[in-house]
N, C-alpha and C. Protein backbone atom coordinates (compact mmCIF):
# COMPACT_ATOMS: atom_id res chain seq x y z
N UNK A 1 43.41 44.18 -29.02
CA UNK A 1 42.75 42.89 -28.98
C UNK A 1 42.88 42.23 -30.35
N UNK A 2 43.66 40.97 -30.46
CA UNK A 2 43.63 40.16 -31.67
C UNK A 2 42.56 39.04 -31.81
N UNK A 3 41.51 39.36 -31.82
CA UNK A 3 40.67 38.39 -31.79
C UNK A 3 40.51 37.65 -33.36
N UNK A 4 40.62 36.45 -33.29
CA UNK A 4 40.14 35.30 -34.50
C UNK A 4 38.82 34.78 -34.72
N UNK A 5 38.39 35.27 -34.04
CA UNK A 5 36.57 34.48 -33.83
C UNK A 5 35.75 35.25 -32.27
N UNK A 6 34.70 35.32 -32.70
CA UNK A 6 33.77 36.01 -31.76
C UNK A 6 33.22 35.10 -30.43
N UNK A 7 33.06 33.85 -31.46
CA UNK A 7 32.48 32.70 -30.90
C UNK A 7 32.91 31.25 -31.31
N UNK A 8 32.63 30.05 -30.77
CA UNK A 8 32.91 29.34 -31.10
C UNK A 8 32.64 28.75 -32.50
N UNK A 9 31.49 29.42 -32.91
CA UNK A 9 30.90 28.57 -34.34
C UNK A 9 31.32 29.42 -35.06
N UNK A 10 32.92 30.57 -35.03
CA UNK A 10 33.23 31.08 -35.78
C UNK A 10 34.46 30.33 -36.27
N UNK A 11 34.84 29.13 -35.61
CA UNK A 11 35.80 28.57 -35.56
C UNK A 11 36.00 27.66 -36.56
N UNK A 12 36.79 28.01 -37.93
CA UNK A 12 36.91 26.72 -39.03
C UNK A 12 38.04 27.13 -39.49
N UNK A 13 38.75 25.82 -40.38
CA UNK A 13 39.65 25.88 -41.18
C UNK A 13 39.18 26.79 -42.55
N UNK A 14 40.50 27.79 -42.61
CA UNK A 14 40.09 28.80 -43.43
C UNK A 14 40.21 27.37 -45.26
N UNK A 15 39.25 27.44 -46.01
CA UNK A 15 39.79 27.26 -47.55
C UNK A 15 40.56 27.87 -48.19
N UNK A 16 41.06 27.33 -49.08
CA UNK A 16 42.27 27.32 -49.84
C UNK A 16 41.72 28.62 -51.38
N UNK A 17 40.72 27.82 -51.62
CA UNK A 17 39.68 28.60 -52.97
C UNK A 17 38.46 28.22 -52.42
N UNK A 18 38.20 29.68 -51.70
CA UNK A 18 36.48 28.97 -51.15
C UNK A 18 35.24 29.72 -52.81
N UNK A 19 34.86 28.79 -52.53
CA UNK A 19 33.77 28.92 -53.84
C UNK A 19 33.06 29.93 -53.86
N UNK A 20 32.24 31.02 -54.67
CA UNK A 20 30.75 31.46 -53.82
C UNK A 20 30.01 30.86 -53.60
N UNK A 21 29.56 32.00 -52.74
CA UNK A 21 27.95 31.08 -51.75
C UNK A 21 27.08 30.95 -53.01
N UNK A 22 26.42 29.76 -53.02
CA UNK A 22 25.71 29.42 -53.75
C UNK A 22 24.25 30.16 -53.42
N UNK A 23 23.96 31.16 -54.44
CA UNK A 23 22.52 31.63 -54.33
C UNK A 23 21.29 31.67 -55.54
N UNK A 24 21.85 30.94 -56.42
CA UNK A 24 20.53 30.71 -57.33
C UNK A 24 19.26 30.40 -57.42
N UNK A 25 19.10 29.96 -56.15
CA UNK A 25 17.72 29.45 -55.74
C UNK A 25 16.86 30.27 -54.94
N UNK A 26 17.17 31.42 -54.52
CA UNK A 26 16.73 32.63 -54.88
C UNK A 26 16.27 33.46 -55.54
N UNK A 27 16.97 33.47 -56.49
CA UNK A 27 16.51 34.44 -58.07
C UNK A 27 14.85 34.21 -58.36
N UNK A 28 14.00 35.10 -58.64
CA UNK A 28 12.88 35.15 -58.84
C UNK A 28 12.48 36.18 -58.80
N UNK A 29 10.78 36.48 -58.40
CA UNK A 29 10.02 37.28 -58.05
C UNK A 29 9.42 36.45 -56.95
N UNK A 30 9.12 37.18 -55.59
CA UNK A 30 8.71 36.93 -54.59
C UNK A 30 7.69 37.93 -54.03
N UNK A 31 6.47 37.88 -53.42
CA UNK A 31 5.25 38.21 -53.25
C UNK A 31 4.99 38.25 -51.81
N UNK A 32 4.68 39.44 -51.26
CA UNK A 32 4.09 39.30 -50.01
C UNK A 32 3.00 38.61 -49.45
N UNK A 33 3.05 37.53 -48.78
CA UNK A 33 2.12 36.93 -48.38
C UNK A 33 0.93 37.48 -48.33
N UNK A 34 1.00 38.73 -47.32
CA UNK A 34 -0.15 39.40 -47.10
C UNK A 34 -0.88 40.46 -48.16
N UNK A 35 -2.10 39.60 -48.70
CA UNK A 35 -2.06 41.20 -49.89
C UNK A 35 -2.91 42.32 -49.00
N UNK A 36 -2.50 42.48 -47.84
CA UNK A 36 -3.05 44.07 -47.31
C UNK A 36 -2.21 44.66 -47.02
N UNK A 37 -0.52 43.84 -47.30
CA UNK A 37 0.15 44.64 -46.98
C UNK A 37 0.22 46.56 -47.02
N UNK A 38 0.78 46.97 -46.11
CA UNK A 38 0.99 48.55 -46.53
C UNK A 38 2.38 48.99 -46.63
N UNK A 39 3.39 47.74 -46.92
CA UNK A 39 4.51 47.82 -46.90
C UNK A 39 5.26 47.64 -48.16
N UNK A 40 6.17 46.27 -48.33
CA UNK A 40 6.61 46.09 -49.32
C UNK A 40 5.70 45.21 -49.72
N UNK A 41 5.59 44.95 -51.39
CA UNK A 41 4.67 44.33 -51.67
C UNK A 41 5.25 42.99 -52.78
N UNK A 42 6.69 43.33 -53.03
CA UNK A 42 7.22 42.35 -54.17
C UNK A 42 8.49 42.62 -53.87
N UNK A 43 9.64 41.58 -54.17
CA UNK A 43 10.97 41.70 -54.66
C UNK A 43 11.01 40.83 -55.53
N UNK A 44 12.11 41.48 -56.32
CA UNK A 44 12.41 40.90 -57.67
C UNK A 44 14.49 40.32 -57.32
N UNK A 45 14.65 39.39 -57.49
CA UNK A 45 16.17 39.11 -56.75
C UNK A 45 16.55 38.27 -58.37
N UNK A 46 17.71 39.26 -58.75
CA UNK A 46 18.18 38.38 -60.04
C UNK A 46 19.87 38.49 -59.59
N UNK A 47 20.45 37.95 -60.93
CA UNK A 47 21.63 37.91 -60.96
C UNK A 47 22.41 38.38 -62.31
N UNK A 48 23.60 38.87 -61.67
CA UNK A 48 24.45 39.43 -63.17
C UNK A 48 26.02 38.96 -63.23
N UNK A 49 26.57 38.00 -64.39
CA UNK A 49 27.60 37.80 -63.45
C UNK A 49 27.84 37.13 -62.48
N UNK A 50 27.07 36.54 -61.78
CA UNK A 50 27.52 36.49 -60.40
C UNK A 50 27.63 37.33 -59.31
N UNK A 51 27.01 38.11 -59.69
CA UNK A 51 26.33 39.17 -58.28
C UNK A 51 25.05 38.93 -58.46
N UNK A 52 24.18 39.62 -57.15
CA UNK A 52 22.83 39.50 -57.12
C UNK A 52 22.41 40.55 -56.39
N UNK A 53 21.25 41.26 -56.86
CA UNK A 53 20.55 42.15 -56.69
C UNK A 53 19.03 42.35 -56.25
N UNK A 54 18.60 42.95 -55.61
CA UNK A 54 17.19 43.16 -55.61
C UNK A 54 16.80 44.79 -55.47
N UNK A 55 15.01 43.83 -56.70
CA UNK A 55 14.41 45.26 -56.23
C UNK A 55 13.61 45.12 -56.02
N UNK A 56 12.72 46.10 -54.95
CA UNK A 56 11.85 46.24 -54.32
C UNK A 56 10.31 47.32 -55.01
N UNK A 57 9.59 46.42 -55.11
CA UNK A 57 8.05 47.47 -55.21
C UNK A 57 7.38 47.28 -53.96
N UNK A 58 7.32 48.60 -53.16
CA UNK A 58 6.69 49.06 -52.27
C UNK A 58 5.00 49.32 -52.40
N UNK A 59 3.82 49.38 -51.44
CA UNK A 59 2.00 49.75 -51.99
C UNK A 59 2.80 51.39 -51.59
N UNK A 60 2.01 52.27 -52.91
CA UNK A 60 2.12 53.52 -52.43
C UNK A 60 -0.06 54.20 -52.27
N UNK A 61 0.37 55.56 -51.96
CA UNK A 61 -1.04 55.50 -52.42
C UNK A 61 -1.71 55.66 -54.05
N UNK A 62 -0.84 55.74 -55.03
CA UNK A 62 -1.86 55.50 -55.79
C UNK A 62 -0.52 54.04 -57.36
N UNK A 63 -0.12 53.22 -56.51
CA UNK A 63 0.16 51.95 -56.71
C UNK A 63 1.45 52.10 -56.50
N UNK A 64 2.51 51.21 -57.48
CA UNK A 64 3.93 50.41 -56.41
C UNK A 64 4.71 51.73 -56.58
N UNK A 65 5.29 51.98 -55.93
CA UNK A 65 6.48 52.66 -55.57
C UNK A 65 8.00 52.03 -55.38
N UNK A 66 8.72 51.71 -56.71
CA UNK A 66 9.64 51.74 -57.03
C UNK A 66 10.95 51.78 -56.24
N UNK A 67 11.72 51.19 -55.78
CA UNK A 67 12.55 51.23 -55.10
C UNK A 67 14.10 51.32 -55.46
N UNK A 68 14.31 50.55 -56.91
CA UNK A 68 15.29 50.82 -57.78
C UNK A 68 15.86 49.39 -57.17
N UNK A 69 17.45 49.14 -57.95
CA UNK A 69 17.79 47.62 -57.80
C UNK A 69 19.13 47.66 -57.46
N UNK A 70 19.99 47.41 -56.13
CA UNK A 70 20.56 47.49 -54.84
C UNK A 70 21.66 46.31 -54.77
N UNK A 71 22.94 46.32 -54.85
CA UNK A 71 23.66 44.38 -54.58
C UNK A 71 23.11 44.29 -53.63
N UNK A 72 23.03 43.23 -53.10
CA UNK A 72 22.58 42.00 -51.76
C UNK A 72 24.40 41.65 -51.61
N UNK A 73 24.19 41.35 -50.50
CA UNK A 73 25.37 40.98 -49.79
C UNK A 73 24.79 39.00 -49.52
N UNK A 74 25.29 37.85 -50.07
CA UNK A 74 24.90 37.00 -50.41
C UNK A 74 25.17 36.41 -48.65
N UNK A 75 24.90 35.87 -47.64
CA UNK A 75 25.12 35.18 -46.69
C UNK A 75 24.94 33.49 -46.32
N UNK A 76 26.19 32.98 -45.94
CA UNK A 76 25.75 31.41 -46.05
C UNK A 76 25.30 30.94 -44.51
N UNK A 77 25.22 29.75 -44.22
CA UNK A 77 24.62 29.40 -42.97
C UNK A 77 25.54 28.97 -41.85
N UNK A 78 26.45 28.94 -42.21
CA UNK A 78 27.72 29.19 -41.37
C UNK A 78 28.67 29.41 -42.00
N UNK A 79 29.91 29.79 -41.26
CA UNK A 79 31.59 30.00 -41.87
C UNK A 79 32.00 29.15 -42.78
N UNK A 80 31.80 28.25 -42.43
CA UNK A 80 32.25 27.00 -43.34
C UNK A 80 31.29 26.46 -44.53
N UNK A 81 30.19 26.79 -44.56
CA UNK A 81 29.04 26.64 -45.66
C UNK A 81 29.39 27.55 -47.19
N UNK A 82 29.01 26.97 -48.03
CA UNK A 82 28.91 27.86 -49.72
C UNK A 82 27.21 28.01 -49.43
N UNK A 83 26.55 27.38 -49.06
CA UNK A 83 24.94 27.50 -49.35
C UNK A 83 24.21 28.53 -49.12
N UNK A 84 23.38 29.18 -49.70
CA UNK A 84 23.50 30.60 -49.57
C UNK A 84 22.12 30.23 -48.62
N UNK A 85 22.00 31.28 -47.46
CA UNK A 85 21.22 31.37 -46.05
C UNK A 85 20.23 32.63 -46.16
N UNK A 86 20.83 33.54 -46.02
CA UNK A 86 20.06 34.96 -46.28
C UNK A 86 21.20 35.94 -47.23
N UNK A 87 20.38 37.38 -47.08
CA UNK A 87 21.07 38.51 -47.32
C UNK A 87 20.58 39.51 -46.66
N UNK A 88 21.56 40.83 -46.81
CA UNK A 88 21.41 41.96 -46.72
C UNK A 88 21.80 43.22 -47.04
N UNK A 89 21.17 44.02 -47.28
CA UNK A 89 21.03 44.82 -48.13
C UNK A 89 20.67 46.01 -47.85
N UNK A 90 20.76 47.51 -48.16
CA UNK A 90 20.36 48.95 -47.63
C UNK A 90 19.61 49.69 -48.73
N UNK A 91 18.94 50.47 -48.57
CA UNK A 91 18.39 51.71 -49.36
C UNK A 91 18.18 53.00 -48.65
N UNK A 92 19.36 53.82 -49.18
CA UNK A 92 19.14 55.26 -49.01
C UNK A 92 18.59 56.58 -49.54
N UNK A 93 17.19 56.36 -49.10
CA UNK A 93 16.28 57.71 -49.88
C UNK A 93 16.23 59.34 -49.45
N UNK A 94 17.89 59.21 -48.22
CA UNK A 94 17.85 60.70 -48.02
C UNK A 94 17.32 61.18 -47.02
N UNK A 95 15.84 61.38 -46.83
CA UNK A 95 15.40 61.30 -45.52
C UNK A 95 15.22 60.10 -44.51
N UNK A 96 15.31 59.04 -45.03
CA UNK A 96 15.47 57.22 -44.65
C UNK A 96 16.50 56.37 -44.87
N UNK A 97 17.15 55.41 -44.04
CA UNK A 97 17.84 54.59 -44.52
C UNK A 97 16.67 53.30 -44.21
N UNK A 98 16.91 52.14 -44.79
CA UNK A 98 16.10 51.50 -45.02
C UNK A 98 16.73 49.77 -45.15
N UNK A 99 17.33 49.34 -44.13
CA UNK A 99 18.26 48.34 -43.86
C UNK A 99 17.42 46.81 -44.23
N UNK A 100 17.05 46.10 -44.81
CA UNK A 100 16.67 44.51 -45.41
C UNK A 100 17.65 43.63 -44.98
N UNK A 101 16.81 42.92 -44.17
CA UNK A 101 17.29 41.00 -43.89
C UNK A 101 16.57 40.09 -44.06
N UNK A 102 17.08 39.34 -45.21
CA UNK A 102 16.13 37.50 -45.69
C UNK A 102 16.77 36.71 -45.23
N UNK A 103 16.10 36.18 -45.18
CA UNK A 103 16.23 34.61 -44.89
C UNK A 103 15.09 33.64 -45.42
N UNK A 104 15.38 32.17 -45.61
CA UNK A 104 14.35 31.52 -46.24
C UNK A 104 13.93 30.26 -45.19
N UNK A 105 12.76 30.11 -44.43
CA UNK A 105 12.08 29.43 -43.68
C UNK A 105 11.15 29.11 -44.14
N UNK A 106 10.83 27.61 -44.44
CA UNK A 106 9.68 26.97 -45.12
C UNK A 106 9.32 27.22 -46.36
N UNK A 107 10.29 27.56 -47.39
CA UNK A 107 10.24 27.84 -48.02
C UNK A 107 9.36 29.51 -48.60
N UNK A 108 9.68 30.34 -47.94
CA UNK A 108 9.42 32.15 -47.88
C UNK A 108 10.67 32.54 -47.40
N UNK A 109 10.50 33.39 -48.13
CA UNK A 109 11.71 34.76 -47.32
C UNK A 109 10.90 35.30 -45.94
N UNK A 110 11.61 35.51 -45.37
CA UNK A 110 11.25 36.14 -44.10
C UNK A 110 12.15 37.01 -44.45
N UNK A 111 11.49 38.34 -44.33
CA UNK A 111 12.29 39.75 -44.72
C UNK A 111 11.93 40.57 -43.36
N UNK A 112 13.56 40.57 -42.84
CA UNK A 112 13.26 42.04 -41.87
C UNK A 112 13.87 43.27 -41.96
N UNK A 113 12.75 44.74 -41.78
CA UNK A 113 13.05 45.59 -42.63
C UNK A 113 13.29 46.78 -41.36
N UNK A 114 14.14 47.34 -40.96
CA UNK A 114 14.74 48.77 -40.09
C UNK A 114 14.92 49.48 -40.45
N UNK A 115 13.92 50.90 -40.13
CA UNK A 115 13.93 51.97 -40.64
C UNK A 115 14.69 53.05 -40.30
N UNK A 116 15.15 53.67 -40.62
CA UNK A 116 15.78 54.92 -39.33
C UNK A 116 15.99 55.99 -40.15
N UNK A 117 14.66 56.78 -39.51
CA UNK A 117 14.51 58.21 -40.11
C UNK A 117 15.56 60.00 -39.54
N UNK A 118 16.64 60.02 -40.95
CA UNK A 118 17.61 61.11 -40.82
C UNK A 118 16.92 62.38 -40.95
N UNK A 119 15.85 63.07 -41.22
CA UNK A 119 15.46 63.90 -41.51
C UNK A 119 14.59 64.24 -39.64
N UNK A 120 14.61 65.94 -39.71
CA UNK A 120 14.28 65.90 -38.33
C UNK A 120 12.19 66.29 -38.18
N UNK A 121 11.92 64.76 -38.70
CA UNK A 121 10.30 64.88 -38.71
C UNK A 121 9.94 64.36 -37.61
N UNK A 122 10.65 63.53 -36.79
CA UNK A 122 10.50 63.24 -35.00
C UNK A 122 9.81 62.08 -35.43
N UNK A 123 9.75 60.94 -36.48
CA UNK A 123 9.54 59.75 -36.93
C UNK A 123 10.43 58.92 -36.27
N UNK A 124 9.65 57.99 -34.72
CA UNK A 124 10.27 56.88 -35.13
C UNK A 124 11.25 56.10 -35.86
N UNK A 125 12.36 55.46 -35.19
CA UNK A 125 12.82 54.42 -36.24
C UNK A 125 11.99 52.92 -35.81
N UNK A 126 11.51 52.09 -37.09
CA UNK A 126 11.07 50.82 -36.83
C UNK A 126 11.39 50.00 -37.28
N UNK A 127 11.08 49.07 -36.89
CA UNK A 127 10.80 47.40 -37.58
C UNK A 127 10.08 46.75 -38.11
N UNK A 128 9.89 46.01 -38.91
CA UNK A 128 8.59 45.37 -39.87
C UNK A 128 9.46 44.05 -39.94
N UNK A 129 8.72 42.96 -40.23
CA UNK A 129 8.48 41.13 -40.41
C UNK A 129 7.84 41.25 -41.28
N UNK A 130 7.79 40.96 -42.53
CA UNK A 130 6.78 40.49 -43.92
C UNK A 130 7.62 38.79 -44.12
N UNK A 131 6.76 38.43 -44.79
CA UNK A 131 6.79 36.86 -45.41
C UNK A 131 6.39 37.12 -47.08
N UNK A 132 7.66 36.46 -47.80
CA UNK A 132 7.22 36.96 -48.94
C UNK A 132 7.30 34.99 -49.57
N UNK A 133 6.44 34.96 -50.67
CA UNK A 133 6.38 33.36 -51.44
C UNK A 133 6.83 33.36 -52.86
N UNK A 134 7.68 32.22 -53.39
CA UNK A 134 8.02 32.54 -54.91
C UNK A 134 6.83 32.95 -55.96
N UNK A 135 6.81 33.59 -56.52
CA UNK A 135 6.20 33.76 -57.60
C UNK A 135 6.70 32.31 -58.68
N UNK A 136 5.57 31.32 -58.57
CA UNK A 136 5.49 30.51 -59.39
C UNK A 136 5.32 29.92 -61.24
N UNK A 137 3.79 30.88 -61.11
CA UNK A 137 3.33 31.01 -62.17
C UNK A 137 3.06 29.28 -62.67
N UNK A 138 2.47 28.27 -61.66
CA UNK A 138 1.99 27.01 -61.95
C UNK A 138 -0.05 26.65 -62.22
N UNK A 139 -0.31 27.99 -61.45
CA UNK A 139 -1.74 28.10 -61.62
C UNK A 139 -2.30 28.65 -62.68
């Protein structure tokens, strides 16, 4: 099967020098909406170069739990777009893989997070929805 496109909105004229996706407007510290979270509680999304990274502080029980700092795979909003849309991104702690998808709606990340536990503790694999907001620092 030689397929060129999956779908129709895969369908564009390829560029000549396509630019990167533009993702600077991203870069920050971002905050879980919810402070009861029991999940993730912060990402930190910078840049080096021209790559971009995040890291994650998780609530542990006795405070953040560290996640270390991961490339993001930069995603635009269609084929033909530079504007950067979401990302995604993995963390492998061995007994967990730990799969991240953003996106930005109303201005929050909407982060969705899939778990899938390799170790044989008979854990569930799940799903989590958090809403995270820029860290401003205007108040």
């Amino acid at each position: 099967m030689d397929m060129q496109f999956a779908q129709l909105f895969d369908r564009v004229e390829p560029a000549d020098n396509a630019a990167p996706i533009e993702f600077s407007q991203w870069v920050g510290t971002w905050i879980n909406s919810n402070p009861d979270t029991t999940g993730i509680a912060r990402l930190v999304i910078s840049e080096v170069d021209g790559n971009f990274f995040l890291e994650v502080q998780a609530v542990g029980p006795d405070g953040p739990i560290a996640w270390g700092k991961t490339p993001i795979k930069t995603l635009a909003a269609n084929p033909a777009s530079r504007k950067g849309a979401g990302f995604t991104c993995s963390y492998d702690f061995g007994f967990v893989t730990t799969r991240l998808q953003g996106m930005i709606v109303k201005g929050l990340i909407v982060l969705g997070q899939f778990h899938t536990f390799k170790d044989d503790s008979g854990r569930a694999g799940f799903f989590v929805r958090e809403y995270f907001g820029i860290q401003h620092g205007r108040y």
